[in-house]
PDB file of N, CA and C in Angstrom:
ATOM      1  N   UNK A   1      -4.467  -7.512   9.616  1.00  0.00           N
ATOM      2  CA  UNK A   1      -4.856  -6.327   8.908  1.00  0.00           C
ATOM      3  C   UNK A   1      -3.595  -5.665   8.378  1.00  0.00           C
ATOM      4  N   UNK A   2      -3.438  -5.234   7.373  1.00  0.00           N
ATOM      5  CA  UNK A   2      -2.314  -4.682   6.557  1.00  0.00           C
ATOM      6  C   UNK A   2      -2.893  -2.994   6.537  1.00  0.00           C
ATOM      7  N   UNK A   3      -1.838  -2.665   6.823  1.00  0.00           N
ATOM      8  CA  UNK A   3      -2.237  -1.000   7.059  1.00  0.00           C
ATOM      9  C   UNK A   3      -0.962  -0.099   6.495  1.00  0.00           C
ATOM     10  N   UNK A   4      -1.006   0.480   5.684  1.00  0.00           N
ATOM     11  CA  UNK A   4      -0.101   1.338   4.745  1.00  0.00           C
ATOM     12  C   UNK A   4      -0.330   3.009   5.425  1.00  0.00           C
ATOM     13  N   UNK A   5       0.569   3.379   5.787  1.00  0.00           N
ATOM     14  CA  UNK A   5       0.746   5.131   6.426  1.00  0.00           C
ATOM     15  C   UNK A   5       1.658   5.666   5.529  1.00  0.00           C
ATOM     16  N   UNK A   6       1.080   6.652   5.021  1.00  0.00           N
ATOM     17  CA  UNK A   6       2.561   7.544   4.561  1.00  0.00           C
ATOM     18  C   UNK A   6       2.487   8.772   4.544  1.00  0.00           C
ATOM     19  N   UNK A   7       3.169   9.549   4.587  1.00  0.00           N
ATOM     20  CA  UNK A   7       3.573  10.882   4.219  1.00  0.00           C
ATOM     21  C   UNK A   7       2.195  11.795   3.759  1.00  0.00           C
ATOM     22  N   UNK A   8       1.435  11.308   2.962  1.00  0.00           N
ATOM     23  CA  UNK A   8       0.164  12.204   2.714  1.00  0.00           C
ATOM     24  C   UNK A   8      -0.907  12.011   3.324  1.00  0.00           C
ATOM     25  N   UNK A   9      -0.806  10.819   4.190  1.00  0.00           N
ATOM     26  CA  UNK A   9      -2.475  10.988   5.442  1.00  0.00           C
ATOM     27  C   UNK A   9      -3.081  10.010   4.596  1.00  0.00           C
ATOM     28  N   UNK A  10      -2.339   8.997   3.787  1.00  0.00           N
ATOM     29  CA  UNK A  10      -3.264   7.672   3.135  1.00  0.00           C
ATOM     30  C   UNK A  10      -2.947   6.788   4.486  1.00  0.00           C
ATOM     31  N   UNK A  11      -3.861   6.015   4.533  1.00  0.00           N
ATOM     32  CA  UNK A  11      -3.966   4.467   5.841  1.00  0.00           C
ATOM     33  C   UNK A  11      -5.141   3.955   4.613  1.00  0.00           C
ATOM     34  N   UNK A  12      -4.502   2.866   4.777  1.00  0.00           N
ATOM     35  CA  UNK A  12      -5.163   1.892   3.903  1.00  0.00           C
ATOM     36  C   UNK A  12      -5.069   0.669   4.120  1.00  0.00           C
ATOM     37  N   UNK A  13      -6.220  -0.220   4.557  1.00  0.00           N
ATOM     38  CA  UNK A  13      -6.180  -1.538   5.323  1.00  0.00           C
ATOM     39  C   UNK A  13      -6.774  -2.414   4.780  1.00  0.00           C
ATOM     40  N   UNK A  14      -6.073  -3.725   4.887  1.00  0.00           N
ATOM     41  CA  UNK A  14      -6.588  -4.971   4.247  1.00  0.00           C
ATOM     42  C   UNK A  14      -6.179  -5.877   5.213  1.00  0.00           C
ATOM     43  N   UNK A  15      -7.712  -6.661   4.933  1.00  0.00           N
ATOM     44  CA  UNK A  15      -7.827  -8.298   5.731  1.00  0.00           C
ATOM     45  C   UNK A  15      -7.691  -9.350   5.188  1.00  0.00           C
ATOM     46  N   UNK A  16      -6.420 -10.034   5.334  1.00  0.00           N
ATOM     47  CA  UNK A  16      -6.637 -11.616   4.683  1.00  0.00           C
ATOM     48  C   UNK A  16      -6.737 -12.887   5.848  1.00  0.00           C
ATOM     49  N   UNK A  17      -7.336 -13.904   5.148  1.00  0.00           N
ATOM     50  CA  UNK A  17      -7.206 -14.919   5.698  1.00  0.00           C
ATOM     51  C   UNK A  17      -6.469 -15.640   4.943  1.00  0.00           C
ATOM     52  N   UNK A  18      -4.816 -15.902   6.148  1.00  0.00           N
ATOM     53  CA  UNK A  18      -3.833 -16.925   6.015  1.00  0.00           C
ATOM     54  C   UNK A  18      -3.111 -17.248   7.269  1.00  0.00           C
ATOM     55  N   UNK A  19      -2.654 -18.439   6.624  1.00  0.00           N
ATOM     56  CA  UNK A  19      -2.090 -18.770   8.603  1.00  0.00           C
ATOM     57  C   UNK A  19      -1.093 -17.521   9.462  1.00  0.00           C
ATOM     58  N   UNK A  20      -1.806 -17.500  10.843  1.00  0.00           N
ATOM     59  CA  UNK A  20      -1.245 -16.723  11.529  1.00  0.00           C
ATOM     60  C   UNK A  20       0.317 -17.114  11.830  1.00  0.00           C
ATOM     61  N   UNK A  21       0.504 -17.738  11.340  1.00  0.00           N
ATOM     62  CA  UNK A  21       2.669 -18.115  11.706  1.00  0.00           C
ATOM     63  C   UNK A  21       3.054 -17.544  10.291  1.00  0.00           C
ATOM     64  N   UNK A  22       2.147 -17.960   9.607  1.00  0.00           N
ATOM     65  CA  UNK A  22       3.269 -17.334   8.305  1.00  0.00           C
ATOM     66  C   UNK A  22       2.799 -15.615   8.172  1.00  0.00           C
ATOM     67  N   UNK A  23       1.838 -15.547   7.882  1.00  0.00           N
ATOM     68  CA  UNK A  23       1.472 -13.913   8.460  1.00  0.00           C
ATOM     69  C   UNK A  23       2.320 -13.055   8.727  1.00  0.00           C
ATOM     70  N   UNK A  24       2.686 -12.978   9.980  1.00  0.00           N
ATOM     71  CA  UNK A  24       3.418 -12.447  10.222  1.00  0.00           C
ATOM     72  C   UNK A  24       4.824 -12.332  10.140  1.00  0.00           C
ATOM     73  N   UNK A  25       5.449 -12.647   9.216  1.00  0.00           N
ATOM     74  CA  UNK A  25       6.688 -13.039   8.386  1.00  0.00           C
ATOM     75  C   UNK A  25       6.483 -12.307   7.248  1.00  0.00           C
ATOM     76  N   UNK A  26       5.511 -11.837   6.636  1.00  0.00           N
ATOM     77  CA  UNK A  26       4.918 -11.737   5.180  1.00  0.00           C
ATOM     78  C   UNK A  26       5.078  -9.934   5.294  1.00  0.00           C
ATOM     79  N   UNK A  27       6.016  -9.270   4.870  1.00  0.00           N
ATOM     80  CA  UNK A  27       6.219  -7.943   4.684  1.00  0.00           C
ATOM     81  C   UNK A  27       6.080  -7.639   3.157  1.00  0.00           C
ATOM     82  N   UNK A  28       6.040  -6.330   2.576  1.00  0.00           N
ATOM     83  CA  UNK A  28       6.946  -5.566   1.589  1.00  0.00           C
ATOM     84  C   UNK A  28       6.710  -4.123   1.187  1.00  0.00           C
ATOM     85  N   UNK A  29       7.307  -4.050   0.263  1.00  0.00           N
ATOM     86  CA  UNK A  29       7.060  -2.421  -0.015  1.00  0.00           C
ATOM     87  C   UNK A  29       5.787  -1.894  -1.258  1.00  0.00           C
ATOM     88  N   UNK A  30       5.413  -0.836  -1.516  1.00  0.00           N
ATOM     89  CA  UNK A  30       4.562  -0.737  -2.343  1.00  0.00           C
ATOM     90  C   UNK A  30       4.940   0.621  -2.886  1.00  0.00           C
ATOM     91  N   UNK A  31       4.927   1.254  -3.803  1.00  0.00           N
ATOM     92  CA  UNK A  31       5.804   3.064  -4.330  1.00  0.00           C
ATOM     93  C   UNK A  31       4.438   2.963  -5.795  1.00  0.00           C
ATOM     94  N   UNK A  32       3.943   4.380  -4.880  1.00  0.00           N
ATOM     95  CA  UNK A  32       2.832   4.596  -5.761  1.00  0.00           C
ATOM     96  C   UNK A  32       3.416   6.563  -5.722  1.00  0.00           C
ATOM     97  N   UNK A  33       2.386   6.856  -7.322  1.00  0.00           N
ATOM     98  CA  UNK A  33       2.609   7.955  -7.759  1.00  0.00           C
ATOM     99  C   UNK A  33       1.033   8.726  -7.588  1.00  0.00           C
ATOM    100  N   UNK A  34       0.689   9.880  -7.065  1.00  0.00           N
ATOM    101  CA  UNK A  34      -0.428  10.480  -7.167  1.00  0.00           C
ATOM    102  C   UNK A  34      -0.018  11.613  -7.923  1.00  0.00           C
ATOM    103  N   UNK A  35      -1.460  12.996  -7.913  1.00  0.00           N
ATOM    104  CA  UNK A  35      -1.060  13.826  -8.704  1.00  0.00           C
ATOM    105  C   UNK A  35      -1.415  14.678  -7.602  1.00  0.00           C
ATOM    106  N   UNK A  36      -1.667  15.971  -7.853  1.00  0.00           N
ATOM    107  CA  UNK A  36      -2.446  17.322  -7.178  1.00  0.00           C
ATOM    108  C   UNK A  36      -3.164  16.840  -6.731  1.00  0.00           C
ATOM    109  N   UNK A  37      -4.416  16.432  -7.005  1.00  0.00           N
ATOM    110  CA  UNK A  37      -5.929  16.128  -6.589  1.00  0.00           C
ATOM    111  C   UNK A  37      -5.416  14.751  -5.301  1.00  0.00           C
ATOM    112  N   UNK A  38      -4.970  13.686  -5.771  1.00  0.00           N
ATOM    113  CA  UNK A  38      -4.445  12.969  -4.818  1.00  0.00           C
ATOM    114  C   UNK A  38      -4.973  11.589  -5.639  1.00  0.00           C
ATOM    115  N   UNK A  39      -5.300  11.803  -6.743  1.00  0.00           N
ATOM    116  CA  UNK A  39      -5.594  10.159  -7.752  1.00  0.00           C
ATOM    117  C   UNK A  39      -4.016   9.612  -7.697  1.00  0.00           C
ATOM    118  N   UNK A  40      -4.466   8.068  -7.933  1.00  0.00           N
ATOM    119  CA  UNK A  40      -3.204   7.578  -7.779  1.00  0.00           C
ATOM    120  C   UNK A  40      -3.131   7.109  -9.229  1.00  0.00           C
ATOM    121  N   UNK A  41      -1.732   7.505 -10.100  1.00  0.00           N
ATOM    122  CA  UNK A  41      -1.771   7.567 -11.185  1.00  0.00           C
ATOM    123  C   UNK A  41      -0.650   6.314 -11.212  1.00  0.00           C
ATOM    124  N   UNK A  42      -0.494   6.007 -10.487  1.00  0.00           N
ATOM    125  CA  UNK A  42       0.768   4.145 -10.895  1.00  0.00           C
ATOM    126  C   UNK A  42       0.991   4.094  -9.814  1.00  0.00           C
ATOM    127  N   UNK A  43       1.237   2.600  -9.556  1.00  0.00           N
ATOM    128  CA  UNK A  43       1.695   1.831  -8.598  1.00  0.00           C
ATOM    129  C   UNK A  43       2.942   0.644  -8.582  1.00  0.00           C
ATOM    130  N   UNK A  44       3.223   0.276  -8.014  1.00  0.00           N
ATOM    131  CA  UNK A  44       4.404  -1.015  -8.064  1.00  0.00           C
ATOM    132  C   UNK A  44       4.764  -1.114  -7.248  1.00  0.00           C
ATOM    133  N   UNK A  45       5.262  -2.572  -6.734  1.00  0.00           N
ATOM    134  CA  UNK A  45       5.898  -3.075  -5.986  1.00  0.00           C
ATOM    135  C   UNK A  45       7.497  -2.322  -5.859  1.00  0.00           C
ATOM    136  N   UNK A  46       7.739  -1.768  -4.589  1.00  0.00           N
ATOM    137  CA  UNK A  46       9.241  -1.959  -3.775  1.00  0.00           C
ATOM    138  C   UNK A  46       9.920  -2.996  -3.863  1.00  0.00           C
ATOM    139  N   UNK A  47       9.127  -3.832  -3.105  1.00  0.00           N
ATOM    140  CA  UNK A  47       9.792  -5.030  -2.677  1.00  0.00           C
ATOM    141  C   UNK A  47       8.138  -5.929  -2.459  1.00  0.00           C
ATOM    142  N   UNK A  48       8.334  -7.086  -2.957  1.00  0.00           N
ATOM    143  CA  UNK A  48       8.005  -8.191  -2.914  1.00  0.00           C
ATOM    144  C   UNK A  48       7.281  -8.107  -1.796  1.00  0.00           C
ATOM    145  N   UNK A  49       5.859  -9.124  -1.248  1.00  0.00           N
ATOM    146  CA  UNK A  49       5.855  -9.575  -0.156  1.00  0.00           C
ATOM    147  C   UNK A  49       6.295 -11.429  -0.080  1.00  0.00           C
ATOM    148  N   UNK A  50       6.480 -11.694  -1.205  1.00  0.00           N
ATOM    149  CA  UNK A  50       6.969 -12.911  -1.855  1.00  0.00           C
ATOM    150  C   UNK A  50       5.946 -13.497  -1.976  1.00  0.00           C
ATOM    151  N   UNK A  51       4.756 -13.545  -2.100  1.00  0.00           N
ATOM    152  CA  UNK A  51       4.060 -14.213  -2.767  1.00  0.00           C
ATOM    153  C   UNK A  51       2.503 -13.424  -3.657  1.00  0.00           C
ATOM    154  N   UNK A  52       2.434 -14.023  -4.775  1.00  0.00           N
ATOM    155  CA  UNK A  52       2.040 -13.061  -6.009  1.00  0.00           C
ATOM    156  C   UNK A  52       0.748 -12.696  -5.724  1.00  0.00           C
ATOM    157  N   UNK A  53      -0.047 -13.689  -5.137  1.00  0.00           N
ATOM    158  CA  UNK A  53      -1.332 -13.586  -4.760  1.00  0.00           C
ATOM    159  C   UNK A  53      -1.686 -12.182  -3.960  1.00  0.00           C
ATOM    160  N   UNK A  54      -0.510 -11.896  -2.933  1.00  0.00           N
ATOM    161  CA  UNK A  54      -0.533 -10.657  -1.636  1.00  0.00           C
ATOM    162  C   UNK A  54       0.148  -9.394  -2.818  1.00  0.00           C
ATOM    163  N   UNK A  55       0.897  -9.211  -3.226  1.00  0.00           N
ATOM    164  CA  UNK A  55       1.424  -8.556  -4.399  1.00  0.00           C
ATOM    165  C   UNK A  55       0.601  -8.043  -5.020  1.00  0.00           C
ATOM    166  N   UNK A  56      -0.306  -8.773  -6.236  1.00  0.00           N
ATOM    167  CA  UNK A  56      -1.327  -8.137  -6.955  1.00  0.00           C
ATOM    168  C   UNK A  56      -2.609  -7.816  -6.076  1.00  0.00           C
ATOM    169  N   UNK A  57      -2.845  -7.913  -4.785  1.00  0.00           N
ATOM    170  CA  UNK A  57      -3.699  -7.617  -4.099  1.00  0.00           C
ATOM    171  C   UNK A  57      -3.369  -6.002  -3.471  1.00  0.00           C
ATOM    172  N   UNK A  58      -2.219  -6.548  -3.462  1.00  0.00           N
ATOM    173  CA  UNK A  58      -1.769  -4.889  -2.597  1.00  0.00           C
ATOM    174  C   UNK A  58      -1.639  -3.646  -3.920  1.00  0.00           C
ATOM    175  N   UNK A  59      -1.230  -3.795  -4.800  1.00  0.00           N
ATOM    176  CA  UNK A  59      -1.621  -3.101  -6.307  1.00  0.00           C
ATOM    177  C   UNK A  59      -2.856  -2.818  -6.480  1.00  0.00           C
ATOM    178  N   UNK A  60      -3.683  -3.438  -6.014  1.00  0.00           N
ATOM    179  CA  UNK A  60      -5.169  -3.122  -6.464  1.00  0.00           C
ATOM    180  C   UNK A  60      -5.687  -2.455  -5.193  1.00  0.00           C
ATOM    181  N   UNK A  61      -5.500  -2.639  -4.323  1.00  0.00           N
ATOM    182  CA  UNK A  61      -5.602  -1.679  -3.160  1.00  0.00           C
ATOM    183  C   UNK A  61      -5.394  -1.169  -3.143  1.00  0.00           C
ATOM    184  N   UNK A  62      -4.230  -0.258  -3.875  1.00  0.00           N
ATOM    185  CA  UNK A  62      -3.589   0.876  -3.880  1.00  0.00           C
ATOM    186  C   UNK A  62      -4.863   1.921  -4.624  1.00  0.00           C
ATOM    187  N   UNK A  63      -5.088   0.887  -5.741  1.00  0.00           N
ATOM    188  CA  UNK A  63      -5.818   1.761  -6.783  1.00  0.00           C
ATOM    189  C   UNK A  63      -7.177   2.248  -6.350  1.00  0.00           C
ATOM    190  N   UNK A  64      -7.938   1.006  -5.434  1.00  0.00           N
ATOM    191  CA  UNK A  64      -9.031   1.515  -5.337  1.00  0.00           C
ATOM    192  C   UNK A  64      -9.274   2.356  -4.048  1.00  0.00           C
ATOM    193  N   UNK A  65      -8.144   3.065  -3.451  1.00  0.00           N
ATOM    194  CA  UNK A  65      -7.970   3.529  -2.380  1.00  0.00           C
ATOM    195  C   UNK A  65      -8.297   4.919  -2.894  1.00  0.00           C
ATOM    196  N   UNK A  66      -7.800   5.243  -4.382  1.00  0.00           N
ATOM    197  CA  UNK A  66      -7.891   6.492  -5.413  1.00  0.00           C
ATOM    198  C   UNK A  66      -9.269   6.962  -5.137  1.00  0.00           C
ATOM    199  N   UNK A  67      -9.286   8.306  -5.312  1.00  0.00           N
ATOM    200  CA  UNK A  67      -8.318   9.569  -4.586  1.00  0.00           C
ATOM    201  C   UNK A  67      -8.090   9.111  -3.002  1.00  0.00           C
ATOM    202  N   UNK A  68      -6.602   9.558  -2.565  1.00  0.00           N
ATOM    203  CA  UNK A  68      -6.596   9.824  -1.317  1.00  0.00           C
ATOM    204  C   UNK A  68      -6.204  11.100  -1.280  1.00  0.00           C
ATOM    205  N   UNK A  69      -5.758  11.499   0.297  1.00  0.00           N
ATOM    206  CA  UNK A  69      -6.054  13.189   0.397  1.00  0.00           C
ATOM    207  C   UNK A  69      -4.617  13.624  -0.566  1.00  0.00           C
ATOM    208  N   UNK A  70      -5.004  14.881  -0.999  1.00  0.00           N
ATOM    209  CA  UNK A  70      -4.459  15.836  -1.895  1.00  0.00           C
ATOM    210  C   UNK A  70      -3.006  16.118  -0.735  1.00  0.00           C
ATOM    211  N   UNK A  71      -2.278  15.975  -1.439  1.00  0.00           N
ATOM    212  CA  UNK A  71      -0.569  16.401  -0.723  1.00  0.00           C
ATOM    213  C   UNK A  71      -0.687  17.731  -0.760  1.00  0.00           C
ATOM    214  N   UNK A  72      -0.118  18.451  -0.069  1.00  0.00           N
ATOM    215  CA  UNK A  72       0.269  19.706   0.293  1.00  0.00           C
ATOM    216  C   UNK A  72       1.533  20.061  -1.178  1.00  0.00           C
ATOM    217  N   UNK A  73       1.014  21.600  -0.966  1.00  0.00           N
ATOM    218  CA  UNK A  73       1.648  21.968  -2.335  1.00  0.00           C
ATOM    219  C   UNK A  73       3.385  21.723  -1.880  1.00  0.00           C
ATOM    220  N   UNK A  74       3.597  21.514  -3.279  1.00  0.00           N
ATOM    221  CA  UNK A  74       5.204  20.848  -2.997  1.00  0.00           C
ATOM    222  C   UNK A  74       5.675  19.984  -2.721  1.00  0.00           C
ATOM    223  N   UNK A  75       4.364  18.980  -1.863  1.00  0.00           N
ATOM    224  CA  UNK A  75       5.235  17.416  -1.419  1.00  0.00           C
ATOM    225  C   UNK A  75       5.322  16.811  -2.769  1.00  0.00           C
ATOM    226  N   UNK A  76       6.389  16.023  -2.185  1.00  0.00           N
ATOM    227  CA  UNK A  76       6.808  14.814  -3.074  1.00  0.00           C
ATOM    228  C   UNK A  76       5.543  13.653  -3.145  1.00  0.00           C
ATOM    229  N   UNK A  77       5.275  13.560  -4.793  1.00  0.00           N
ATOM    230  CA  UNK A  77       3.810  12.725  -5.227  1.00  0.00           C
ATOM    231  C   UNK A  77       4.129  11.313  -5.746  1.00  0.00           C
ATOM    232  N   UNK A  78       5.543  10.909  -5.202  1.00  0.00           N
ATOM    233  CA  UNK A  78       5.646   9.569  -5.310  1.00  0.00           C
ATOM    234  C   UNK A  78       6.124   8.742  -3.894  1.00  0.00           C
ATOM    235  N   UNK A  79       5.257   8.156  -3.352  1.00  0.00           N
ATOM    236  CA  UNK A  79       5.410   7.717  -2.070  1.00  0.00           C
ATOM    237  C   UNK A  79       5.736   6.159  -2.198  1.00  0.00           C
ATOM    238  N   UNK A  80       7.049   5.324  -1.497  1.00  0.00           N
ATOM    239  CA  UNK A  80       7.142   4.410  -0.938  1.00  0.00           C
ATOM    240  C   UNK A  80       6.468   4.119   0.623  1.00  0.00           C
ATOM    241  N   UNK A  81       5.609   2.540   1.171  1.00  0.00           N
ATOM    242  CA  UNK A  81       5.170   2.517   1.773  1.00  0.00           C
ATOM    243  C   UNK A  81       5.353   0.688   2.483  1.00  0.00           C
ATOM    244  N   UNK A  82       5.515   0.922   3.737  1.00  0.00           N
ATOM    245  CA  UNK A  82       6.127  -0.166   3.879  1.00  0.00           C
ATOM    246  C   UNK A  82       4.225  -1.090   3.850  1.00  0.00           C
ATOM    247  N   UNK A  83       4.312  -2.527   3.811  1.00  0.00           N
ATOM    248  CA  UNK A  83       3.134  -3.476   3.756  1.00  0.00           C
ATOM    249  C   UNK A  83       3.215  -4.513   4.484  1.00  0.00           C
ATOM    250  N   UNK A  84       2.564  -4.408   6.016  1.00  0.00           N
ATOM    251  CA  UNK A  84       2.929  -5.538   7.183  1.00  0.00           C
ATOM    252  C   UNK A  84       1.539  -6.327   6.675  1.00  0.00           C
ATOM    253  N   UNK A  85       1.677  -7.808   7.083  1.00  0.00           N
ATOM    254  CA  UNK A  85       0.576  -8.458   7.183  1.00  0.00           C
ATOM    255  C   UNK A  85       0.330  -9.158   8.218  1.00  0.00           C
ATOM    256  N   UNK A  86      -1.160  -9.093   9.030  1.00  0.00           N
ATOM    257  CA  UNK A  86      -1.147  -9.574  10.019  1.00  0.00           C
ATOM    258  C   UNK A  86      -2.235 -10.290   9.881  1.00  0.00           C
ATOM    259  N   UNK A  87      -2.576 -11.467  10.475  1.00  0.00           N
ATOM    260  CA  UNK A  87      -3.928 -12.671  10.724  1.00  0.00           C
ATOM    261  C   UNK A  87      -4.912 -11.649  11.592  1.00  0.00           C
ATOM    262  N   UNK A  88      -5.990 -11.816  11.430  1.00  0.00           N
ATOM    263  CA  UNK A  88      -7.488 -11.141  12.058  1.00  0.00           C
ATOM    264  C   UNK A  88      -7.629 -12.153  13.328  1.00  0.00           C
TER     265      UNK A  88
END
């Protein structure tokens, strides 16, 4: 299960099926932009998880995660987030 925490109270989890040895080797980053409301208005890769398939998956997760909760007035609305992957 891949589980993203950050700074505004987003957790956001995804299940893949891939081998459990490589799995867990399989990291990266994800730096998404929200607004006030807490829509997520862009996304992109940090860092790689090195392979494209987990990459454009984690991009689209981001998106359909939209809205998450509304940041507190003043936080910073562009969040980096680290992306572990683990076998079910």
């Amino acid at each position: 299960m891949t589980r993203i925490d950050c700074a505004c109270g987003v957790c956001i989890e995804l299940i893949l099926d891939i081998h459990p040895n490589l799995i867990a080797r399989v990291s990266g980053y994800v730096r998404f932009t929200i607004d006030e409301r807490g829509n997520v208005l862009s996304a992109s890769l940090a860092r790689s998880a090195g392979f494209a398939e987990l990459d454009q998956e984690v991009l689209a997760l981001v998106h359909r995660a939209s809205p998450v909760p509304a940041p507190p007035p003043g936080a910073n609305r562009t969040i980096t987030a680290p992306v572990r992957f683990s076998a079910r």
